[in-house]
C-alpha atoms as a PDB file:
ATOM      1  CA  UNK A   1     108.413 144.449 115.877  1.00  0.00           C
ATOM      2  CA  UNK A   2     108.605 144.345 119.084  1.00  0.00           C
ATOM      3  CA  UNK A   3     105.390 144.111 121.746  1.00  0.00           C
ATOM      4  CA  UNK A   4     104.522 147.441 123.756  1.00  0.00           C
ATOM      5  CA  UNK A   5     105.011 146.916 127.553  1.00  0.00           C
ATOM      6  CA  UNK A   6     101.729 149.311 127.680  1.00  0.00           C
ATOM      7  CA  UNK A   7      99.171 151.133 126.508  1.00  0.00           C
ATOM      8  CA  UNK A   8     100.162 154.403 129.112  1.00  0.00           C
ATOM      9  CA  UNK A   9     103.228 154.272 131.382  1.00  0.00           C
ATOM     10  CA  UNK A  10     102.161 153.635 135.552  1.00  0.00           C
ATOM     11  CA  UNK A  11      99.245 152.883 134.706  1.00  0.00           C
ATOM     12  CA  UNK A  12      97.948 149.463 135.601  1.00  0.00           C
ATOM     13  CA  UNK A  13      96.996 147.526 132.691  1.00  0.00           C
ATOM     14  CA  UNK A  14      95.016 143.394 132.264  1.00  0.00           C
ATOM     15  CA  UNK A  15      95.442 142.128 128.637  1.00  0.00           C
ATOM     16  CA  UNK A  16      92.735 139.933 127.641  1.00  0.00           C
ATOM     17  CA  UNK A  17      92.380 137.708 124.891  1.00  0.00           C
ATOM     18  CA  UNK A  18      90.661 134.429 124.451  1.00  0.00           C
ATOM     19  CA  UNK A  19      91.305 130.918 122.434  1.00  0.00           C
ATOM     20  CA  UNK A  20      88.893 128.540 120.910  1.00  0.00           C
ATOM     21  CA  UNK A  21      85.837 130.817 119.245  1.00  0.00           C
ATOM     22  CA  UNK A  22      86.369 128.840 116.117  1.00  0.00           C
ATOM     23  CA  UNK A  23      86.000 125.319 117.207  1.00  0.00           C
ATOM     24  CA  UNK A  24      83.092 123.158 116.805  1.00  0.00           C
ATOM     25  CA  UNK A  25      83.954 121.176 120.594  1.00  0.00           C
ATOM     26  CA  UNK A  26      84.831 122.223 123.449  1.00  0.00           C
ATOM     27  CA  UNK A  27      84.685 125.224 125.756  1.00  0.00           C
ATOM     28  CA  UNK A  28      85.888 128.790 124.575  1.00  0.00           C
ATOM     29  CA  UNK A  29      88.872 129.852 127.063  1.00  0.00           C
ATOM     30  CA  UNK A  30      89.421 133.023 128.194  1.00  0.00           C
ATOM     31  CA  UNK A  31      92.674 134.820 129.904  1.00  0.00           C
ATOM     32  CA  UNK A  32      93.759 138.007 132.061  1.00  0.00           C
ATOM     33  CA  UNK A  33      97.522 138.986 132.789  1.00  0.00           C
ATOM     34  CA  UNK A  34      98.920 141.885 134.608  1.00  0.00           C
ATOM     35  CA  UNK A  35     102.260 142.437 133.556  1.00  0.00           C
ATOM     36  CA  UNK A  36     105.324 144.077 135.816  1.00  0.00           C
ATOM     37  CA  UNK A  37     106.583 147.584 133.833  1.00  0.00           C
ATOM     38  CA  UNK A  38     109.605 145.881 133.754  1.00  0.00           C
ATOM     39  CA  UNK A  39     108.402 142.527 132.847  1.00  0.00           C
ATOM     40  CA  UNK A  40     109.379 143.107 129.146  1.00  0.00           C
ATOM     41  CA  UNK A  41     109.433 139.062 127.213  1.00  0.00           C
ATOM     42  CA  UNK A  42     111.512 139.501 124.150  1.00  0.00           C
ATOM     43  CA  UNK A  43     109.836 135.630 123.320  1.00  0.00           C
ATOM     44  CA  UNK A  44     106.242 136.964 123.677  1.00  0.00           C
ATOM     45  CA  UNK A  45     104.086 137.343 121.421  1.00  0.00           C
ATOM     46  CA  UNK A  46     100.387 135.925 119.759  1.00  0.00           C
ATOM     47  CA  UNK A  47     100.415 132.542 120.473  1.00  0.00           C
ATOM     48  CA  UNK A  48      99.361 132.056 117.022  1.00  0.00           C
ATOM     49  CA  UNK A  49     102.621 132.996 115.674  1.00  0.00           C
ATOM     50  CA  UNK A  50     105.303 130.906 117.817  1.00  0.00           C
ATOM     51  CA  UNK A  51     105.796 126.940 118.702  1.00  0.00           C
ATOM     52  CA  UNK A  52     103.809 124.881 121.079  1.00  0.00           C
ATOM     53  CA  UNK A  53     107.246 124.321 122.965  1.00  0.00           C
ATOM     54  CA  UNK A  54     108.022 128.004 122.884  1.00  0.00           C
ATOM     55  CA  UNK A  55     103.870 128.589 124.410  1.00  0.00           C
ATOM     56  CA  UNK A  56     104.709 125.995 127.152  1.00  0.00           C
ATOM     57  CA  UNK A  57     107.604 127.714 127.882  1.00  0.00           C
ATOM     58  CA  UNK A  58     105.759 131.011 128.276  1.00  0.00           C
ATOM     59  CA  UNK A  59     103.203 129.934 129.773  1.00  0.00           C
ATOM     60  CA  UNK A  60     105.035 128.822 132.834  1.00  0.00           C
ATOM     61  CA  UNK A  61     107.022 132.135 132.694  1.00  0.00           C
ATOM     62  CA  UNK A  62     103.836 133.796 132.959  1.00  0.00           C
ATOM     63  CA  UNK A  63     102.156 132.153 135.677  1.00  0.00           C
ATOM     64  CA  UNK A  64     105.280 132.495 137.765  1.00  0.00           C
ATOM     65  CA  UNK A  65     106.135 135.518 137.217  1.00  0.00           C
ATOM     66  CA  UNK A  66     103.075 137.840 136.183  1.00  0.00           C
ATOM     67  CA  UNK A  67     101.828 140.296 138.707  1.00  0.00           C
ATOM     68  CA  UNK A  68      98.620 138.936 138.195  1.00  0.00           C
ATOM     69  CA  UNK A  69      97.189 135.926 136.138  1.00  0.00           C
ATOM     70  CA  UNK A  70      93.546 134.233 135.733  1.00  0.00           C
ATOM     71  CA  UNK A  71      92.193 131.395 133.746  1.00  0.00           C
ATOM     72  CA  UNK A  72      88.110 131.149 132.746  1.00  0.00           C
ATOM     73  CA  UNK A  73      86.547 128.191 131.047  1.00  0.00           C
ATOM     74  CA  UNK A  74      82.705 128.617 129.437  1.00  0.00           C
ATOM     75  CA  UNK A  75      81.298 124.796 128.546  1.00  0.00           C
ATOM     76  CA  UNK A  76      79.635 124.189 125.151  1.00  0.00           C
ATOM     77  CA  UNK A  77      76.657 124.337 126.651  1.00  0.00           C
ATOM     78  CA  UNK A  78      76.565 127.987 127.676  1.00  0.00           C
ATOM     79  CA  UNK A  79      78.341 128.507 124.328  1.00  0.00           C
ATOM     80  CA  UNK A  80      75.249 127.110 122.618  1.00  0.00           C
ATOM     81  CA  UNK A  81      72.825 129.515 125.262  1.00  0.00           C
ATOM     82  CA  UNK A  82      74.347 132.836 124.704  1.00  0.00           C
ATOM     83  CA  UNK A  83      76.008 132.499 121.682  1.00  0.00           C
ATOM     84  CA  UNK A  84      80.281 132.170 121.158  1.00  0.00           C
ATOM     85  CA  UNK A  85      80.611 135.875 121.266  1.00  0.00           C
ATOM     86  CA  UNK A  86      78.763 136.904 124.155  1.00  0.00           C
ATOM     87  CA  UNK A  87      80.221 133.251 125.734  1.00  0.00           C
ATOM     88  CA  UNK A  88      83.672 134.746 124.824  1.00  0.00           C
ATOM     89  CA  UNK A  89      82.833 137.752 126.511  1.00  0.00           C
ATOM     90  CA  UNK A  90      81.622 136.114 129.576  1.00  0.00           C
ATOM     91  CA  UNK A  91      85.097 134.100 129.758  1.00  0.00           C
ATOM     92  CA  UNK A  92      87.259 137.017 129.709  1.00  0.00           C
ATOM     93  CA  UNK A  93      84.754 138.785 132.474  1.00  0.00           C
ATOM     94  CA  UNK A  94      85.367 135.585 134.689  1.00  0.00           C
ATOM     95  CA  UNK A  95      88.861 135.921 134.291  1.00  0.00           C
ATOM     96  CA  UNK A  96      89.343 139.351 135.110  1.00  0.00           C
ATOM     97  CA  UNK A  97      87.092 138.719 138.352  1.00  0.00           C
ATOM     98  CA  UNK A  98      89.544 135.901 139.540  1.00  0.00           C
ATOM     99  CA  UNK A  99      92.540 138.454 139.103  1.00  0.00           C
ATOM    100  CA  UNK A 100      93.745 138.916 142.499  1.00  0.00           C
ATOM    101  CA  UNK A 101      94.964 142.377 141.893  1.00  0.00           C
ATOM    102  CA  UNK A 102      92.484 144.658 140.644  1.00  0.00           C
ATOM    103  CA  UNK A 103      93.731 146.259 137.244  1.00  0.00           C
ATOM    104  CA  UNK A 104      92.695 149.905 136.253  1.00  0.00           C
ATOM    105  CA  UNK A 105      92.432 149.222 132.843  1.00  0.00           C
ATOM    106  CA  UNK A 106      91.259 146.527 130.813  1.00  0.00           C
ATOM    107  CA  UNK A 107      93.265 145.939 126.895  1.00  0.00           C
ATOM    108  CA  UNK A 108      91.229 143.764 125.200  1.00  0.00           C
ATOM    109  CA  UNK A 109      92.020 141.924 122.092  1.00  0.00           C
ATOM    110  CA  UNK A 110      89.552 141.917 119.129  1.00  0.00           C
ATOM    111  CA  UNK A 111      86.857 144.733 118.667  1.00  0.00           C
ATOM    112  CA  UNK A 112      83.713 143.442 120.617  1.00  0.00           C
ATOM    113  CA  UNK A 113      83.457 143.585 124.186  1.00  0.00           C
ATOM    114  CA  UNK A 114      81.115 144.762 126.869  1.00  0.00           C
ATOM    115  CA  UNK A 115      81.936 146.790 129.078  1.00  0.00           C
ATOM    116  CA  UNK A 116      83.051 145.231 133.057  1.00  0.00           C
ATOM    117  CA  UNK A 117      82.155 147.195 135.756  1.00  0.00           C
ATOM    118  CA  UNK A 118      83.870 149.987 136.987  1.00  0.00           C
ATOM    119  CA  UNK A 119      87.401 149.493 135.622  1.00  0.00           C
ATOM    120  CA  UNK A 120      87.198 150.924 131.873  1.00  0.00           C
ATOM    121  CA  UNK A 121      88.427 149.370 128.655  1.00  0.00           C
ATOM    122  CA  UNK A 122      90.145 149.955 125.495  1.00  0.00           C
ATOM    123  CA  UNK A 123      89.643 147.185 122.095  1.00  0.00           C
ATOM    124  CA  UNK A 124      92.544 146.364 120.397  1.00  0.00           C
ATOM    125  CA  UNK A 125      92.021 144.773 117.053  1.00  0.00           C
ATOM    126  CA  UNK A 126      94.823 141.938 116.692  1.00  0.00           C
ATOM    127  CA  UNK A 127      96.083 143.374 120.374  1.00  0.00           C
ATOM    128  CA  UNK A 128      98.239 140.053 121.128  1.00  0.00           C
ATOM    129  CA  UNK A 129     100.567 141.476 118.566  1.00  0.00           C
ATOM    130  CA  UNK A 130     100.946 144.757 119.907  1.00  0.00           C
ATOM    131  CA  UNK A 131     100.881 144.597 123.224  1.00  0.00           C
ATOM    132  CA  UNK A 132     102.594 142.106 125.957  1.00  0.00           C
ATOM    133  CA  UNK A 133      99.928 141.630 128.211  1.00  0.00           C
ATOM    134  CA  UNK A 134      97.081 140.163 125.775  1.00  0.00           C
ATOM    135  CA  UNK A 135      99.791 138.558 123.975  1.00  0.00           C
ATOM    136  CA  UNK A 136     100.515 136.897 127.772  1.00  0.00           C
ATOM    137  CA  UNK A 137      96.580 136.163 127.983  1.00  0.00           C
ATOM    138  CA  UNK A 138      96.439 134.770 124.681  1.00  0.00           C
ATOM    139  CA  UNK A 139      99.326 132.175 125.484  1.00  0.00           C
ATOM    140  CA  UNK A 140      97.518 131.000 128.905  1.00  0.00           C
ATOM    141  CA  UNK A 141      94.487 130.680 127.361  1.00  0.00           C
ATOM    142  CA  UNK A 142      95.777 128.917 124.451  1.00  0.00           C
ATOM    143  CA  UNK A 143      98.303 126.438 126.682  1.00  0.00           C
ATOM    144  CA  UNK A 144      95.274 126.381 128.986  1.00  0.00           C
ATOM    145  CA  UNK A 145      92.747 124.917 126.443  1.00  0.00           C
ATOM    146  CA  UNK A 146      95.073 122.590 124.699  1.00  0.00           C
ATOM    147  CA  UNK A 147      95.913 121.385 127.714  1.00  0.00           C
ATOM    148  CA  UNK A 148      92.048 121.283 128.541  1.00  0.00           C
ATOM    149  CA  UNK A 149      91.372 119.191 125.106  1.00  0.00           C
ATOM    150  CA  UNK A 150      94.279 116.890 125.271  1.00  0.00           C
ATOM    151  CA  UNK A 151      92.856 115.581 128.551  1.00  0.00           C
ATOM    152  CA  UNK A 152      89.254 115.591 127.066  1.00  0.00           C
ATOM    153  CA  UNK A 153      90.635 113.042 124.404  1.00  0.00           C
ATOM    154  CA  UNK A 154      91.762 110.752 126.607  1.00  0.00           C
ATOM    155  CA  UNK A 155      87.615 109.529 127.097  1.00  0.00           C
ATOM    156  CA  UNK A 156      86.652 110.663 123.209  1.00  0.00           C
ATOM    157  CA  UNK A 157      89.436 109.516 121.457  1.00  0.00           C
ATOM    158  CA  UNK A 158      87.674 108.929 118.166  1.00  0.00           C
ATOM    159  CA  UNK A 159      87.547 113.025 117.445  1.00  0.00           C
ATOM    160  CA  UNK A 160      91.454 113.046 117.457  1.00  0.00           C
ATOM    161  CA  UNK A 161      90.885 116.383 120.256  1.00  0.00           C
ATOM    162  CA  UNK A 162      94.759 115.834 121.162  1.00  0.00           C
ATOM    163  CA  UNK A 163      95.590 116.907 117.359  1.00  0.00           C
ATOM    164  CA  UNK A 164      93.171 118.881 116.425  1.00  0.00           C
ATOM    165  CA  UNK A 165      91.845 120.496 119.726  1.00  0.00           C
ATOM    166  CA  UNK A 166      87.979 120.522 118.547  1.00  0.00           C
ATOM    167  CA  UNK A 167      88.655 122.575 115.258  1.00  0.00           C
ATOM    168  CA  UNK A 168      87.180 121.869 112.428  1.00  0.00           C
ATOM    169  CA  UNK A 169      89.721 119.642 110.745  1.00  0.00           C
ATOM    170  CA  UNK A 170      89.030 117.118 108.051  1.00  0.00           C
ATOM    171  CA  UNK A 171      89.943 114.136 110.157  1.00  0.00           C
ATOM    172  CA  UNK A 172      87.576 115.821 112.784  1.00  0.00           C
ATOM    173  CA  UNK A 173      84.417 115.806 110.540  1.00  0.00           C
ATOM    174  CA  UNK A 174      85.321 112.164 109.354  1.00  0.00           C
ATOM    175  CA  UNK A 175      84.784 111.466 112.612  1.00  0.00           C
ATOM    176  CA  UNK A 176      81.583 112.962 113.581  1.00  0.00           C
ATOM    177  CA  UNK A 177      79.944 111.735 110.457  1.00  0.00           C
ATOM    178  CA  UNK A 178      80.974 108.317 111.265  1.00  0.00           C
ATOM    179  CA  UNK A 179      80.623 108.589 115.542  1.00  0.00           C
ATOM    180  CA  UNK A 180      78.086 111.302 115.664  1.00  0.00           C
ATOM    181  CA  UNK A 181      78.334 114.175 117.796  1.00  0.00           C
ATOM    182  CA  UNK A 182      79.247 114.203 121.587  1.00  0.00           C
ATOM    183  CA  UNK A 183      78.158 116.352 124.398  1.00  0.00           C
ATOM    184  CA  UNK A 184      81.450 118.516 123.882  1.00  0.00           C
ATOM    185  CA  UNK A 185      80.496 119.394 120.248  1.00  0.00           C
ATOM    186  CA  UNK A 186      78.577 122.779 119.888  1.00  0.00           C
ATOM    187  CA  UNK A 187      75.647 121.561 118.183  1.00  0.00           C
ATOM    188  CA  UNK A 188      74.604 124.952 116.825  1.00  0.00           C
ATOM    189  CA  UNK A 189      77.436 125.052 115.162  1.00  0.00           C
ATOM    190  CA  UNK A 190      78.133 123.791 111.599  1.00  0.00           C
ATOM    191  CA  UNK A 191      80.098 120.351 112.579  1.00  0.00           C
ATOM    192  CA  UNK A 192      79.623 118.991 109.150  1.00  0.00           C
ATOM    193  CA  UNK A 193      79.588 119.936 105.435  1.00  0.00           C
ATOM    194  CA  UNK A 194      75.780 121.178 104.643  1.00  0.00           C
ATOM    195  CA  UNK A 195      75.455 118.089 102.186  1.00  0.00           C
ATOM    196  CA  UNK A 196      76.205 115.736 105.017  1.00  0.00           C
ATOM    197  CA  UNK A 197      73.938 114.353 107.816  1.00  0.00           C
ATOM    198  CA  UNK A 198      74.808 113.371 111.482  1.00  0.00           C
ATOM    199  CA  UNK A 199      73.542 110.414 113.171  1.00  0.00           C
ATOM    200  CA  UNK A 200      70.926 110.964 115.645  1.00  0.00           C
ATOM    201  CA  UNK A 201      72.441 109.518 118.662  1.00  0.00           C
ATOM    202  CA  UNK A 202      74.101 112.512 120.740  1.00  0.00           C
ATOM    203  CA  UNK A 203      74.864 110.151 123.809  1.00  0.00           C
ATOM    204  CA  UNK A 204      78.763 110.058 123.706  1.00  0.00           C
END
């Protein structure tokens, strides 16, 4: 089925949508896009459901040619301070600050969100496959964080970030349990099977 252009016609419209609430390291990445009304992507849709080649592709589609585009990163340490959603939250609030046209309406995927100031809102549960502009912020924030953890493995290669991208993998845990955590790793979160232990030394 194909992605709506828009929730109501003229109106000006930011999709929002986030990646990386359900890793264990890293930061949680949050996107805005402001689509043309005429900007219609037969290609697009949840970056979940298409290619990494296809998201690339997309991606530099998007930032091209979007009316408006914004990236937000929130560390692991914030994450651990406020909690993933609120963190989550607070990435897609950054991004639709950086926007550099102001949007006068905000779709945002999933069905938690508080509310940003003075432009008003609508929730979309599983929005980035109904309509083009989250499914345009969930590819840049997707790309964006890949891209984000790929580089991050270049100094903790151990943690295999450039395959799994700080999710919770098998090969991922292996590797804590025998490394230990690093300072990417949300330590709140459960990085290891409750019967296991991790090493003390946090340093890496």
């Amino acid at each position: 089925m194909a992605l709506l252009p828009y929730a109501r016609k003229g109106r000006l419209e930011a999709g929002c949508d986030e990646a990386g609430r359900g890793c264990i390291a890293g930061p949680v990445v949050a996107a805005a896009v402001i689509l043309g009304p005429d900007q219609e992507l037969e290609t697009l849709n949840d970056s979940k459901q298409i290619s990494a080649s296809v998201r690339e592709s997309l991606y530099d589609w998007i930032v091209e040619n979007a009316l408006a585009w914004a990236i937000a990163f929130v560390d692991p340490r914030t994450i651990e301070k406020i909690n993933i959603l609120h963190a989550s939250i607070l990435a897609m609030h950054q991004a639709v600050a950086q926007l550099k046209t102001t949007p006068e309406y905000l779709l945002i995927d999933g069905n938690r969100f508080r509310p940003y100031p003075d432009i008003p809102h609508e929730c979309v549960i599983k929005g980035d496959g109904k309509f083009q502009s989250i499914a345009a912020a969930s590819i840049l924030a997707k790309v964006a964080r890949d891209r984000y953890m790929k580089d991050l493995h270049q100094e903790h290669p151990a943690y295999h970030w450039n395959r799994n991208k700080g999710y919770p993998t098998l090969e991922h845990r292996a590797a804590i349990a025998k490394m230990g955590p690093s300072i990417h790793h949300r330590m709140s979160f459960q990085l290891l099977p409750r019967q296991l232990k991790l090493p003390l030394d946090s340093s890496m």
